[in-house]
Protein backbone atom coordinates (compact mmCIF):
# COMPACT_ATOMS: atom_id res chain seq x y z
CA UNK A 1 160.68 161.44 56.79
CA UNK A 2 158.11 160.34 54.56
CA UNK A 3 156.79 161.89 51.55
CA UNK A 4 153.59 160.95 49.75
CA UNK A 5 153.17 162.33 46.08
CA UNK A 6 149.85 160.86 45.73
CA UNK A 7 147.97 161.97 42.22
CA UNK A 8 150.98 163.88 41.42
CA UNK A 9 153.15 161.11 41.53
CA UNK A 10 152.59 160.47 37.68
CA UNK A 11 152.69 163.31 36.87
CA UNK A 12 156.27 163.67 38.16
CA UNK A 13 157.44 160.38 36.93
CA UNK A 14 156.17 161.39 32.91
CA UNK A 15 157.71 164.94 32.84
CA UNK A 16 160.36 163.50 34.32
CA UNK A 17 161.02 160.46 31.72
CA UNK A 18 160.03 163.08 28.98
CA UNK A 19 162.78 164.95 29.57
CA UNK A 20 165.25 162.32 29.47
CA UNK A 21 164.00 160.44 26.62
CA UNK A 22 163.67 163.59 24.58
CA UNK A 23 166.60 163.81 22.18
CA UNK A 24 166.41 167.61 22.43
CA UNK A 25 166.17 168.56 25.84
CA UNK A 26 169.20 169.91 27.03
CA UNK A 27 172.11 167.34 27.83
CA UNK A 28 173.04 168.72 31.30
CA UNK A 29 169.32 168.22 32.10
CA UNK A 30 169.65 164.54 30.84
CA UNK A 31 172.37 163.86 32.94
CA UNK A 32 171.32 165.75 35.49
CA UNK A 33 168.14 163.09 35.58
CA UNK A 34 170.35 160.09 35.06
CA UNK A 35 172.39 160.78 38.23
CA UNK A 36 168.88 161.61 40.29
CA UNK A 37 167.94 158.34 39.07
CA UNK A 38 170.82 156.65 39.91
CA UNK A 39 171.19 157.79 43.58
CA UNK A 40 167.16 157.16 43.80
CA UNK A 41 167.83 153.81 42.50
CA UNK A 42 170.63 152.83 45.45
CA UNK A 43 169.16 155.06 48.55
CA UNK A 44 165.77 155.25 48.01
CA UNK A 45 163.17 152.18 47.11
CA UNK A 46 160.37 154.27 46.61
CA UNK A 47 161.09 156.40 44.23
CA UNK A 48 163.03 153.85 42.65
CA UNK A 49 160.00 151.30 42.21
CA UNK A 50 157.95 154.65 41.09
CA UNK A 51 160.32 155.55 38.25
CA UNK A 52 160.83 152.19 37.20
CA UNK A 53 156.69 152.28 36.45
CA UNK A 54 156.13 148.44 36.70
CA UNK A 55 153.18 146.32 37.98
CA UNK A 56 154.06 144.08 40.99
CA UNK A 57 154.27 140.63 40.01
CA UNK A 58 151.78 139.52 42.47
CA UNK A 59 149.20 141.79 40.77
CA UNK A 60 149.77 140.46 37.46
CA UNK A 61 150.76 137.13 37.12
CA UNK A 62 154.79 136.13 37.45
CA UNK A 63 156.53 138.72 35.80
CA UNK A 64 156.94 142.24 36.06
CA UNK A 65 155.21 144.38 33.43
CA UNK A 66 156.89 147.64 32.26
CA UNK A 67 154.71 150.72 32.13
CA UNK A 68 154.65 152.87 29.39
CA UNK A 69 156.62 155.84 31.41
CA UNK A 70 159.44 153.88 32.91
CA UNK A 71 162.62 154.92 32.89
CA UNK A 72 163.57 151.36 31.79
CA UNK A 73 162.54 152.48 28.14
C-alpha cells in the first residue's frame, strides 16, 4: 500500500517533532513518538527519510543537510 501525504506531509513531520522536542509535553507522548520513530526508522524508508528532514546529497552538494524540523535535532 502506498500512502502519499503530499502538502500535509510537513505539517505532520513539525507537530510531530514539536511534541517530542517540547520539554513539557507529556512523557508517555514522547516516548510514545520515539518508539513510532524507531519502528519507522527500521520498516519503513519513507517516513524515515521524511522525519529525518534532510536534503539529498545529490541536490546539494556531498553532504546531507539537516532541516530545521528533523528529528535528528
Amino acid at each position: 500500500m502506498a500512502i502519499h501525504f503530499d502538502a500535509n506531509e510537513k505539517y505532520l513531520r513539525n507537530r510531530y517533532t514539536t511534541h517530542l522536542c517540547n520539554p513539557q509535553s507529556d512523557p508517555e507522548l514522547r516516548l510514545a513518538l520515539t518508539k513510532f520513530y524507531t519502528v519507522a526508522m527500521q520498516t519503513q524508508p519513507g517516513l524515515a527519510f521524511m522525519f529525518l528532514d534532510i536534503e539529498d546529497p545529490k541536490e546539494s552538494g556531498d553532504k546531507y543537510i539537516v532541516g530545521d524540523h528533523s528529528c535528528l535535532k
